[in-house]
PDB file of N, CA and C in Angstrom:
ATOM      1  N   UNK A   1      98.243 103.982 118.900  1.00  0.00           N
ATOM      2  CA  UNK A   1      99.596 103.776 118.461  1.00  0.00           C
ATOM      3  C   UNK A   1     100.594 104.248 119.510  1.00  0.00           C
ATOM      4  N   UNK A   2     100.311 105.078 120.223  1.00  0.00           N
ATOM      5  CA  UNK A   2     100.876 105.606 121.281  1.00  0.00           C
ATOM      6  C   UNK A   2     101.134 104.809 122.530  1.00  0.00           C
ATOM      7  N   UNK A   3     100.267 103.815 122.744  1.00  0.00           N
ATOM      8  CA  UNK A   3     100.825 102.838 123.706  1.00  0.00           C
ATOM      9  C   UNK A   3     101.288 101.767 122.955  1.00  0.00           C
ATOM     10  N   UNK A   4     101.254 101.096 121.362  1.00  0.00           N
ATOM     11  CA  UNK A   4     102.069 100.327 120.936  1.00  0.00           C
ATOM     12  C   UNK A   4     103.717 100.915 120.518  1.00  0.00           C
ATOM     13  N   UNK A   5     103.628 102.404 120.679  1.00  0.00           N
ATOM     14  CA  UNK A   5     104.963 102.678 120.314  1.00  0.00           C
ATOM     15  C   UNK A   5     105.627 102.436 122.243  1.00  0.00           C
ATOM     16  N   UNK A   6     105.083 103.005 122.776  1.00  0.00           N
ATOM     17  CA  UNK A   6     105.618 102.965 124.170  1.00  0.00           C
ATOM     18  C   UNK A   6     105.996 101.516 125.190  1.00  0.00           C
ATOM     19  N   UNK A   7     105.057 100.574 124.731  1.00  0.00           N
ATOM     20  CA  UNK A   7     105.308  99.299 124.803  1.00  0.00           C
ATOM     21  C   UNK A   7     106.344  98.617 124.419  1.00  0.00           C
ATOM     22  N   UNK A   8     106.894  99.049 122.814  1.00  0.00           N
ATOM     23  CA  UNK A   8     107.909  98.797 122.012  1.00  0.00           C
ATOM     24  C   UNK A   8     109.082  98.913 122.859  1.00  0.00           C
ATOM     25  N   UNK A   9     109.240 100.529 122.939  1.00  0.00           N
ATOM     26  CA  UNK A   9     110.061 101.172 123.464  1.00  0.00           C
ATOM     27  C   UNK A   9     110.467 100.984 124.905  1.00  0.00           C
ATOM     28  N   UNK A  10     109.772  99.990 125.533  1.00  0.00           N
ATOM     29  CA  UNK A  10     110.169  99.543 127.307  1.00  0.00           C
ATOM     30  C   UNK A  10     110.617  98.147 127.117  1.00  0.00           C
ATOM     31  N   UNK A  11     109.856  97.289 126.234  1.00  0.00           N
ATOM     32  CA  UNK A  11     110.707  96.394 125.917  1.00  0.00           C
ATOM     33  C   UNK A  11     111.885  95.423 124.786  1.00  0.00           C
ATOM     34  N   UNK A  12     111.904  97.266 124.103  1.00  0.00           N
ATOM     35  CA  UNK A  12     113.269  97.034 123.345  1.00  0.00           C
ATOM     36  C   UNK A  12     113.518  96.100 121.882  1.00  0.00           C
ATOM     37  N   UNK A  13     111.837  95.770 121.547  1.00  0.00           N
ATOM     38  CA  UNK A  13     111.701  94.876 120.507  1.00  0.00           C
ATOM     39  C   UNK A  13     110.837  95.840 119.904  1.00  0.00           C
ATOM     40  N   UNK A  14     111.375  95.354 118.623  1.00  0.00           N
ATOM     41  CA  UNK A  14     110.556  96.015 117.388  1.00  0.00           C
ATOM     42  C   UNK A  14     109.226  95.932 117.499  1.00  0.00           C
ATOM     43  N   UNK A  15     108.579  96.317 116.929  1.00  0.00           N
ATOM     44  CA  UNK A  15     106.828  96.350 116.742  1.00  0.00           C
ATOM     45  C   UNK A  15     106.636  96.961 115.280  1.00  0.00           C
ATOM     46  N   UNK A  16     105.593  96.327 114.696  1.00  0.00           N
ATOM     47  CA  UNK A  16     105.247  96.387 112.900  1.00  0.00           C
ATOM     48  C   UNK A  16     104.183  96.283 113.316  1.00  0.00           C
ATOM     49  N   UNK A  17     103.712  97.478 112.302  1.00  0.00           N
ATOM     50  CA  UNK A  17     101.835  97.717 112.153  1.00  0.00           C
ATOM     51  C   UNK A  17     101.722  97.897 110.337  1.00  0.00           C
ATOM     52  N   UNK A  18     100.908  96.626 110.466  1.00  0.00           N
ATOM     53  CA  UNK A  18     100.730  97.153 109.005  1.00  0.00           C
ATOM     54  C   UNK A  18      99.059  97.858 108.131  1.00  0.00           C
ATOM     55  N   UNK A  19      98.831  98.712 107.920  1.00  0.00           N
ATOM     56  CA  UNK A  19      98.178  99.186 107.265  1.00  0.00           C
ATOM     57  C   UNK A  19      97.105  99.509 105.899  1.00  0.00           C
ATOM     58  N   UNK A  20      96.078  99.879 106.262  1.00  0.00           N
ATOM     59  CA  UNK A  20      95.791  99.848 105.009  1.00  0.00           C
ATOM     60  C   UNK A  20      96.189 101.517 104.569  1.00  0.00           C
ATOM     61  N   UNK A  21      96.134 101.587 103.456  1.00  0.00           N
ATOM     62  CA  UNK A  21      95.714 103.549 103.157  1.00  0.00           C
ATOM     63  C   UNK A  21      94.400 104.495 103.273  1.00  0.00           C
ATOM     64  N   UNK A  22      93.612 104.210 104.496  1.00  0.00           N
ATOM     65  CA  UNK A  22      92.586 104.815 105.142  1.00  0.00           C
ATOM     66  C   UNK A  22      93.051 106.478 105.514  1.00  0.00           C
ATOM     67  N   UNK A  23      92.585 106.647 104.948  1.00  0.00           N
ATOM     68  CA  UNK A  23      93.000 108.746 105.074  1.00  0.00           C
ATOM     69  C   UNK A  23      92.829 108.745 106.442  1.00  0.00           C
ATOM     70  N   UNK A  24      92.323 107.713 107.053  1.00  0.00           N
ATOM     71  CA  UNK A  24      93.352 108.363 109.155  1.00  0.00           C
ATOM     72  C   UNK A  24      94.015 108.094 109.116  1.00  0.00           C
ATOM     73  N   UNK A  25      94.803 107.048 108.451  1.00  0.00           N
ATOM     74  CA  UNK A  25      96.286 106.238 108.755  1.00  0.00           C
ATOM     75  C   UNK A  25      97.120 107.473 108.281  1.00  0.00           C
ATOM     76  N   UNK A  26      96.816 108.323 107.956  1.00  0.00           N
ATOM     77  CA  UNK A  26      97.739 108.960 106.723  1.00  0.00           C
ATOM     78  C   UNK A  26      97.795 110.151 106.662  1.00  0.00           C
ATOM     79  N   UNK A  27      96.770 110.431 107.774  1.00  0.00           N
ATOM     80  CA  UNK A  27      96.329 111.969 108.042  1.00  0.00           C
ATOM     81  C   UNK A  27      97.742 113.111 108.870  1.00  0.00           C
ATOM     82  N   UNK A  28      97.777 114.465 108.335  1.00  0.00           N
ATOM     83  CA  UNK A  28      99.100 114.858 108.804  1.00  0.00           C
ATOM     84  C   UNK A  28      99.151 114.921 110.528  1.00  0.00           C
ATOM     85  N   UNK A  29      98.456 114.664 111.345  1.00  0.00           N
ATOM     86  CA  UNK A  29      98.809 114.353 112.340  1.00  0.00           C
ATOM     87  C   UNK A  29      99.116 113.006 113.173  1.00  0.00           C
ATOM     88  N   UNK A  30      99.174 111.853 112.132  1.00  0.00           N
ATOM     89  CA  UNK A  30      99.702 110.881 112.305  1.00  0.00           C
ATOM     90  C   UNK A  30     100.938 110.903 111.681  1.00  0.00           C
ATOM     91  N   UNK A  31     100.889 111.432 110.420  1.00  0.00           N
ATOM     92  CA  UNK A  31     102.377 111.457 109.661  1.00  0.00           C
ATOM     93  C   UNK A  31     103.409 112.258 110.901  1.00  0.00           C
ATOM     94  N   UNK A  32     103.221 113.257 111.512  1.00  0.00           N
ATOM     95  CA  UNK A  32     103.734 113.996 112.206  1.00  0.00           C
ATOM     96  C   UNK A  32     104.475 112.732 113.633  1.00  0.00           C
ATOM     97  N   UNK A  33     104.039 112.007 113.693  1.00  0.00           N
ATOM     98  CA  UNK A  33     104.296 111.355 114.642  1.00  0.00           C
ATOM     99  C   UNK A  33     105.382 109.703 114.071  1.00  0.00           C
ATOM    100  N   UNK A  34     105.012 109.720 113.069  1.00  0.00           N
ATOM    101  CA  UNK A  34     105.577 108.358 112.623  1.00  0.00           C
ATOM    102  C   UNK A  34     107.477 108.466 112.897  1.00  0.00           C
ATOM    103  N   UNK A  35     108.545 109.901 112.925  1.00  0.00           N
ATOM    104  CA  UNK A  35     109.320 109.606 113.371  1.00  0.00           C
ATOM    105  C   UNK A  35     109.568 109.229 114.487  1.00  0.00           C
ATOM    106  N   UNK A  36     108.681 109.755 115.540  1.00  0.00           N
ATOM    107  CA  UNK A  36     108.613 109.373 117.023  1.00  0.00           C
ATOM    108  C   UNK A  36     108.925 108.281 117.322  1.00  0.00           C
ATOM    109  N   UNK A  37     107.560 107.612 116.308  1.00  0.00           N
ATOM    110  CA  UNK A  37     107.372 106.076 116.675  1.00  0.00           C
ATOM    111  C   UNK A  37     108.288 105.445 116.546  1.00  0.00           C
ATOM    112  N   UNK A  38     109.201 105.640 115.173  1.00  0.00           N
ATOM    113  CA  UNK A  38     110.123 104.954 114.697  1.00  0.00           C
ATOM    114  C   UNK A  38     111.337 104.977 116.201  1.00  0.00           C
ATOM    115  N   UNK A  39     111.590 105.883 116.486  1.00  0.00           N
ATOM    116  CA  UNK A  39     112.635 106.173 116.982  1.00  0.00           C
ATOM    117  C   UNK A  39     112.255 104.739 118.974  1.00  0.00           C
ATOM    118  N   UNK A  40     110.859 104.730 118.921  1.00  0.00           N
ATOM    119  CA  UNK A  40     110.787 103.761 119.853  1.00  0.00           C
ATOM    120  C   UNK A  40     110.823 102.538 119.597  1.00  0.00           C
ATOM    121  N   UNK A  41     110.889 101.924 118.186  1.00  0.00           N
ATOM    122  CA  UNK A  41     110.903 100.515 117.419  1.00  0.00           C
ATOM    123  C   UNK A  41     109.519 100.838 117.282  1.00  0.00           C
ATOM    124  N   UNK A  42     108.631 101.578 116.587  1.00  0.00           N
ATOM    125  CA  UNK A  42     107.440 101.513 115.829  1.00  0.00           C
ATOM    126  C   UNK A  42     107.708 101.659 114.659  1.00  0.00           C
ATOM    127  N   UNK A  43     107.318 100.399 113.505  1.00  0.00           N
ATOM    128  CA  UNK A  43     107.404 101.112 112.853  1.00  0.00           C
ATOM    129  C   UNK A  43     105.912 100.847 112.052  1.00  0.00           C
ATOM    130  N   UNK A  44     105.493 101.480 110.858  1.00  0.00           N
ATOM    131  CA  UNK A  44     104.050 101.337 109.978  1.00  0.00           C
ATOM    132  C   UNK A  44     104.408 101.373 108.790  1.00  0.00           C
ATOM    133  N   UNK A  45     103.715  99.885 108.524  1.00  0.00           N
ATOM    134  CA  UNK A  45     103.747  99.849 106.325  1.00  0.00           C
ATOM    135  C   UNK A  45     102.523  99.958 105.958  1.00  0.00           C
ATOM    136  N   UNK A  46     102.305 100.147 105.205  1.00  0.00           N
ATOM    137  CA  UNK A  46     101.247 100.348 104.256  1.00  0.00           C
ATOM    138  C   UNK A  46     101.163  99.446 103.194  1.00  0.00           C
ATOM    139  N   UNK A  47      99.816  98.502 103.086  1.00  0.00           N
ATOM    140  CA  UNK A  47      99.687  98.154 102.243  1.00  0.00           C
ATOM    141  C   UNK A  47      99.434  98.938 100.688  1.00  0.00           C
ATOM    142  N   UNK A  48      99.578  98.321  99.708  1.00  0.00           N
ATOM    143  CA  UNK A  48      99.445  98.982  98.424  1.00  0.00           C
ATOM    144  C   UNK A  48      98.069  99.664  98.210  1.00  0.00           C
ATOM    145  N   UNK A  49      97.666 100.675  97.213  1.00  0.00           N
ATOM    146  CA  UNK A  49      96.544 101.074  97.690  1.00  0.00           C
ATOM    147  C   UNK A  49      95.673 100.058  96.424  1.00  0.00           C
ATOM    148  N   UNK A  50      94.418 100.157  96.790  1.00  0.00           N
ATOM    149  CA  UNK A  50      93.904  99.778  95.651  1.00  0.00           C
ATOM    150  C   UNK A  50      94.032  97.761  95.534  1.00  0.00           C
ATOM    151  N   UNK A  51      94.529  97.417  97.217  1.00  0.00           N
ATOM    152  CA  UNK A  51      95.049  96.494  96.854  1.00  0.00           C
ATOM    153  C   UNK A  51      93.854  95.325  98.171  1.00  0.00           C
ATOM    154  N   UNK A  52      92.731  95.009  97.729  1.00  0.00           N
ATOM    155  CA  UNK A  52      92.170  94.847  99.085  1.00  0.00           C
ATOM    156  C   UNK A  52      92.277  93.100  99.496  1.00  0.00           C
ATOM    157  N   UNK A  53      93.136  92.388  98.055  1.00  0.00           N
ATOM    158  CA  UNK A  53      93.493  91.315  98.288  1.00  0.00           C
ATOM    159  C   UNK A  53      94.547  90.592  99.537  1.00  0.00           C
ATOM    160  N   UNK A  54      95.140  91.757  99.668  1.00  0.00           N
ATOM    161  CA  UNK A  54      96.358  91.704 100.524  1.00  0.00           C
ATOM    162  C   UNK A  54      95.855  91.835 101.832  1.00  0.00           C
ATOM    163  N   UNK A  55      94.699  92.494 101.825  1.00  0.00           N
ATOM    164  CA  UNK A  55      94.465  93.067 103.533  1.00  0.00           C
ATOM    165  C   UNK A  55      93.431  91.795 104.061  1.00  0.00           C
ATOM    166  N   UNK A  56      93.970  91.304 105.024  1.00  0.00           N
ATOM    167  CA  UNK A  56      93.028  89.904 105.404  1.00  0.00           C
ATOM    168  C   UNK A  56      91.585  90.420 106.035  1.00  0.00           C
ATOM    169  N   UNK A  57      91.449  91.814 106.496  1.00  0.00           N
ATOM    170  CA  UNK A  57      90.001  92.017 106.985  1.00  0.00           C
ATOM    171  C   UNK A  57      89.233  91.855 105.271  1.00  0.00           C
ATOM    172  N   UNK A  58      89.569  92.703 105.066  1.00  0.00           N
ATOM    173  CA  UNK A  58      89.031  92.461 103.310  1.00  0.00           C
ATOM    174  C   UNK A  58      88.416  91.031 103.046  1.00  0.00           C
ATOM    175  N   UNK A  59      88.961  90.462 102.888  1.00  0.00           N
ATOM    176  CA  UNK A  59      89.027  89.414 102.800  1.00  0.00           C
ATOM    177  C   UNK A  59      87.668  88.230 104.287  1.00  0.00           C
ATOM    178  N   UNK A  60      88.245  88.428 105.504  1.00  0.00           N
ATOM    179  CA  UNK A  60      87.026  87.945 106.119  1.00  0.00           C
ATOM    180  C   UNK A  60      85.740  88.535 106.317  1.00  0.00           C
ATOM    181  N   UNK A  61      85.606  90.179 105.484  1.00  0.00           N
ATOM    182  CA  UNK A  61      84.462  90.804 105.245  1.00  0.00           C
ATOM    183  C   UNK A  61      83.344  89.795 104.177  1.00  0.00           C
ATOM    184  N   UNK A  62      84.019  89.562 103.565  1.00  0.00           N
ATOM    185  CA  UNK A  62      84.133  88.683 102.104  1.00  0.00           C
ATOM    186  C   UNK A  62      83.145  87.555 102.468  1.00  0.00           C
ATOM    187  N   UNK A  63      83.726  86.907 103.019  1.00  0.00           N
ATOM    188  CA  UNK A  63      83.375  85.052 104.050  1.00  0.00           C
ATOM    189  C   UNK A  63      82.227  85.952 104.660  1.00  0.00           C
ATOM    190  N   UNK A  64      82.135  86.818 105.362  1.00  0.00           N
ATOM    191  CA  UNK A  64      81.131  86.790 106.476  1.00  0.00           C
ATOM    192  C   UNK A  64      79.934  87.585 105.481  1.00  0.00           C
ATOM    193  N   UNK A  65      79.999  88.306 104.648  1.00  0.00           N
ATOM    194  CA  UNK A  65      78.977  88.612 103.585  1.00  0.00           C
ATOM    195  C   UNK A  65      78.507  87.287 103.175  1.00  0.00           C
ATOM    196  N   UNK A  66      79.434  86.392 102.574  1.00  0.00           N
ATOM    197  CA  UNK A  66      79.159  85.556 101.483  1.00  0.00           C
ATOM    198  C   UNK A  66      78.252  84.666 102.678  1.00  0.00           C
ATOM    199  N   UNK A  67      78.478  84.106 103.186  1.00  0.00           N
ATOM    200  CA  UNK A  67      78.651  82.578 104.491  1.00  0.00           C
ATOM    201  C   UNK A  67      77.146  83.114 105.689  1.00  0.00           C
ATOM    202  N   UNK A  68      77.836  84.262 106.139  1.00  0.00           N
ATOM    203  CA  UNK A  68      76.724  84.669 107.481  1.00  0.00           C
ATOM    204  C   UNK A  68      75.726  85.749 106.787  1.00  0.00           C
ATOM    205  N   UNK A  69      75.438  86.705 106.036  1.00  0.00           N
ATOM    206  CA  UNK A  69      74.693  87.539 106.052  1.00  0.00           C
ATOM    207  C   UNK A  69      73.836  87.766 104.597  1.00  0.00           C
ATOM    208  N   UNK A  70      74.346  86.609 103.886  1.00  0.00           N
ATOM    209  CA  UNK A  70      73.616  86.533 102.439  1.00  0.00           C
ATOM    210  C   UNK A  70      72.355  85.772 102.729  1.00  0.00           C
ATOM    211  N   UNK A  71      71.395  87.058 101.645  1.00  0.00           N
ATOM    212  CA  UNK A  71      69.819  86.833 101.453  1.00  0.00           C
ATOM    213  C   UNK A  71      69.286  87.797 102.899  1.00  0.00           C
ATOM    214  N   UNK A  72      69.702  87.692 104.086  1.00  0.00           N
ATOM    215  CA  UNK A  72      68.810  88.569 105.270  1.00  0.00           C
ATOM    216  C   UNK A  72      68.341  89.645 104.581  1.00  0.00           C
ATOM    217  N   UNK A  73      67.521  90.206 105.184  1.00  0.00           N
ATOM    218  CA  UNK A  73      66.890  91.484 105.267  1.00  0.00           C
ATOM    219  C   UNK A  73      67.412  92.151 106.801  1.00  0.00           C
ATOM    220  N   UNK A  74      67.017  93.286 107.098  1.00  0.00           N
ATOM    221  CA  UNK A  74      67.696  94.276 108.205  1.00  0.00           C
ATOM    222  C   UNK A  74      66.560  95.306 108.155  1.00  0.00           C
ATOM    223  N   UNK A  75      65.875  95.401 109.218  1.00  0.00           N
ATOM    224  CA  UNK A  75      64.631  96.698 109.552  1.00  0.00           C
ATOM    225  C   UNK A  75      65.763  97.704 109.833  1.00  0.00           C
ATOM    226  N   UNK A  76      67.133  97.439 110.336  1.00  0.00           N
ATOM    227  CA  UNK A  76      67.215  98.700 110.867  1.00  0.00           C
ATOM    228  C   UNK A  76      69.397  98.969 110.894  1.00  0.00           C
ATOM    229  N   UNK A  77      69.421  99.424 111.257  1.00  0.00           N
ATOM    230  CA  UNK A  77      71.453  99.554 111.447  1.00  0.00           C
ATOM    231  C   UNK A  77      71.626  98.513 112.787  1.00  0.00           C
ATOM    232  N   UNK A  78      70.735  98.565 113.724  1.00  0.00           N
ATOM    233  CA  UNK A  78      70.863  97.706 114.510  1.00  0.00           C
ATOM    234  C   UNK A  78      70.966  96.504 114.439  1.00  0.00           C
ATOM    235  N   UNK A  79      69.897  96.026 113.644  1.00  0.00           N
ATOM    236  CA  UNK A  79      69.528  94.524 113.014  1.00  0.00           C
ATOM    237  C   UNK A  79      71.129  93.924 112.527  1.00  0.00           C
ATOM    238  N   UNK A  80      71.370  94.962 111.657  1.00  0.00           N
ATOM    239  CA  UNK A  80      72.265  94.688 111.113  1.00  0.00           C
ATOM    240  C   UNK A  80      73.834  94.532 111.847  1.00  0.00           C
ATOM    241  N   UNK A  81      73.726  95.790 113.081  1.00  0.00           N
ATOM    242  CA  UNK A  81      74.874  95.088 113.796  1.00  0.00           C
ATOM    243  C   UNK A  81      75.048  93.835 114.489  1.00  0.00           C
ATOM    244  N   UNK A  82      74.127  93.445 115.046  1.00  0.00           N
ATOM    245  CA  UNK A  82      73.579  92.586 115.248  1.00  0.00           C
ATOM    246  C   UNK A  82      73.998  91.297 114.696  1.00  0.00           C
ATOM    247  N   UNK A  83      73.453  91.313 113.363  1.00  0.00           N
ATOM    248  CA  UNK A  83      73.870  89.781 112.645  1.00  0.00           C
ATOM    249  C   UNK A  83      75.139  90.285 111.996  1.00  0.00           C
ATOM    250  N   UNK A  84      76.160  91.592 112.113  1.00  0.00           N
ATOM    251  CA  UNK A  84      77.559  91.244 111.515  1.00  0.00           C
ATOM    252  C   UNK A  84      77.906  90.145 113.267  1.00  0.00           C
ATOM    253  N   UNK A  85      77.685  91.070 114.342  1.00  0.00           N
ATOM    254  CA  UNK A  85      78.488  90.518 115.794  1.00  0.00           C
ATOM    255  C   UNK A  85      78.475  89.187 115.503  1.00  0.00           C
ATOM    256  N   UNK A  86      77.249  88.310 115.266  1.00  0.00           N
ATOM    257  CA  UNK A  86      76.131  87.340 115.636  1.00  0.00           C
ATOM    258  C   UNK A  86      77.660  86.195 114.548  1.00  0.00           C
ATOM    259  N   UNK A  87      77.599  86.854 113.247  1.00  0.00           N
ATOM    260  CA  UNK A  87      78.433  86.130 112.057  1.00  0.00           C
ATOM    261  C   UNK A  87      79.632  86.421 112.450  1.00  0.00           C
ATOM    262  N   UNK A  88      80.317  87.071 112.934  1.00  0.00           N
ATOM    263  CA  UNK A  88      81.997  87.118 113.662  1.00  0.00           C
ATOM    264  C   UNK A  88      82.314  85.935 113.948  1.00  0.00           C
ATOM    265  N   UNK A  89      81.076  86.190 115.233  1.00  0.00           N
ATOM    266  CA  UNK A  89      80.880  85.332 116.205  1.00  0.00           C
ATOM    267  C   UNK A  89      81.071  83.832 115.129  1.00  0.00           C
ATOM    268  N   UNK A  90      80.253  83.404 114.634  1.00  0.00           N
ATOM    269  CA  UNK A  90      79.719  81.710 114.242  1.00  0.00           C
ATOM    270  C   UNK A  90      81.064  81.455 113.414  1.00  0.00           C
ATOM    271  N   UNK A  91      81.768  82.723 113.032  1.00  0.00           N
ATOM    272  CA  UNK A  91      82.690  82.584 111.890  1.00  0.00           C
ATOM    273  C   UNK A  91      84.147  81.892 112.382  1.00  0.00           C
ATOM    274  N   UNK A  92      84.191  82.304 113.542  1.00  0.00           N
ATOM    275  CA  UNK A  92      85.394  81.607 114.656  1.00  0.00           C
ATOM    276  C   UNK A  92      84.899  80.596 115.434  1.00  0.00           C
ATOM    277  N   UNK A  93      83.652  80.669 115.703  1.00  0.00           N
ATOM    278  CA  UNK A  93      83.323  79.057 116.445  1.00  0.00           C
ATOM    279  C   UNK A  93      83.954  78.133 114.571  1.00  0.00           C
ATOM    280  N   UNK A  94      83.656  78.430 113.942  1.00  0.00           N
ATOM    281  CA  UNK A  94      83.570  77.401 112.656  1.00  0.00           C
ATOM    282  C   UNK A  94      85.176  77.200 112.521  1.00  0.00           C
ATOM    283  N   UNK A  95      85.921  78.534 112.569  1.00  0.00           N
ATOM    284  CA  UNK A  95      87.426  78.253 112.349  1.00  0.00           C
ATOM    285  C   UNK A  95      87.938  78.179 113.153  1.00  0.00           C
ATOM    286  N   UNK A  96      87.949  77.846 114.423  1.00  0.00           N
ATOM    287  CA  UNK A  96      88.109  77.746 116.022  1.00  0.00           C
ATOM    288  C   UNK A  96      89.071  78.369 116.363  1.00  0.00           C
ATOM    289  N   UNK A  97      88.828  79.875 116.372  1.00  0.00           N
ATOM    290  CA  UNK A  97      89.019  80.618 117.203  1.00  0.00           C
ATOM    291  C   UNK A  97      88.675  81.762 117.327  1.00  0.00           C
ATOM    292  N   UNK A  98      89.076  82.212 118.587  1.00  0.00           N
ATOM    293  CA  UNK A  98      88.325  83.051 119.798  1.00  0.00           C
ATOM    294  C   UNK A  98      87.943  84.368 118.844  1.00  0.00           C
ATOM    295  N   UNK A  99      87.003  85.091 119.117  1.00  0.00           N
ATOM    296  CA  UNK A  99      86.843  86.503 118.656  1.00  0.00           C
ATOM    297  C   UNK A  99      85.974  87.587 120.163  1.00  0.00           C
ATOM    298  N   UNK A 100      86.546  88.485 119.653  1.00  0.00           N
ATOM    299  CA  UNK A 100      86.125  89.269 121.165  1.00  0.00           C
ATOM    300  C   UNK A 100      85.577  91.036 120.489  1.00  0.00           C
ATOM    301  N   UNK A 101      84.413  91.546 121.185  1.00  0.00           N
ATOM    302  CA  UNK A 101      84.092  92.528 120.862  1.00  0.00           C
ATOM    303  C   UNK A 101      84.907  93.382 121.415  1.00  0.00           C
ATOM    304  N   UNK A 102      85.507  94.608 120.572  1.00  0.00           N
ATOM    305  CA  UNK A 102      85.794  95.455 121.956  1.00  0.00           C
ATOM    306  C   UNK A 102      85.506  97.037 121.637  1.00  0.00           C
ATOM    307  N   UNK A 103      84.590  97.527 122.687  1.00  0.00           N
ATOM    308  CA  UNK A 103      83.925  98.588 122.909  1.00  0.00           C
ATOM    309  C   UNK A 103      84.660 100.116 122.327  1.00  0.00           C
ATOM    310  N   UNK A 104      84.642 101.173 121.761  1.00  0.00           N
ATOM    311  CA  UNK A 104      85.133 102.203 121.174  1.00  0.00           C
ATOM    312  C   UNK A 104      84.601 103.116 122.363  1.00  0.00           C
ATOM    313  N   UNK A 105      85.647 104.302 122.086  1.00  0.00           N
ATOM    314  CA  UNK A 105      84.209 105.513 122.705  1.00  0.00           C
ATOM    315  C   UNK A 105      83.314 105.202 124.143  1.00  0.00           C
ATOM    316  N   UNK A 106      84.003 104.785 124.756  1.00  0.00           N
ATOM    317  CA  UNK A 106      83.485 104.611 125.903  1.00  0.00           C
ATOM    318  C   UNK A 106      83.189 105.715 126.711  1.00  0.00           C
ATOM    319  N   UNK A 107      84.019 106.514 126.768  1.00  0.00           N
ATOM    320  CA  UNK A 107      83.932 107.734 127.200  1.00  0.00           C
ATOM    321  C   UNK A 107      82.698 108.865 127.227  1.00  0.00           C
ATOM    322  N   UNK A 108      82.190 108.863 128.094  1.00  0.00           N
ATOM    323  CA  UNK A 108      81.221 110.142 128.123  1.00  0.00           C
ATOM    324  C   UNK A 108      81.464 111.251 128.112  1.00  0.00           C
ATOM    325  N   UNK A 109      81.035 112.703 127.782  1.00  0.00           N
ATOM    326  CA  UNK A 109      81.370 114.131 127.786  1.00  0.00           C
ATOM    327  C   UNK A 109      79.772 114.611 129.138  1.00  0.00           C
ATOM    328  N   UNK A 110      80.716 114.998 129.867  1.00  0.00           N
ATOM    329  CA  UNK A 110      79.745 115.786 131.066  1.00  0.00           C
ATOM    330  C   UNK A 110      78.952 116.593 130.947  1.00  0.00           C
TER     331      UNK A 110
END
């Protein structure tokens, strides 16, 4: 959020993040920061809680259960990452468009 508030803030246009109510979104060291943001054109809504109709991942979790991963079996967490990537993947070739992995935690500790 820290480079979408700073981004905002160099080029002078608003920026909207909208949210679900995930206790990180919400945690007091994000709350601590949300005037900041504001003050660079960040700002964050929150969807309703309890509300998973509204949130479109919700929703393409949904399709890719129902469509790519119903009936498999999975030996392992791998397997299984595996055929979510694998169903992303087939789920945007089908609705044509692009989907891209992108890596977390890249970072090593020495």
């Amino acid at each position: 959020m820290e480079q979408e508030a700073q981004e905002a803030e160099k080029n002078g246009r608003i920026r909207v993040i909208v949210q679900d109510n995930g206790p990180i979104h919400r945690c007091k060291e994000v709350q601590q920061l949300w005037s900041k943001w504001e003050s660079q054109n960040l700002y964050i809504f929150f969807l309703p809680k309890y509300c998973s109709e509204m949130n479109p991942i919700e929703l393409e979790w949904q399709h890719l259960k129902k469509d790519e991963l119903s009936g498999q079996m999975f030996e392992d967490e791998l397997d299984l990452a595996y055929a979510v990537m694998n169903g992303v993947k087939a789920r945007g070739e089908k609705g044509q468009y692009s989907t891209e992995r992108i890596k977390f935690n890249e970072h090593t500790s020495s």
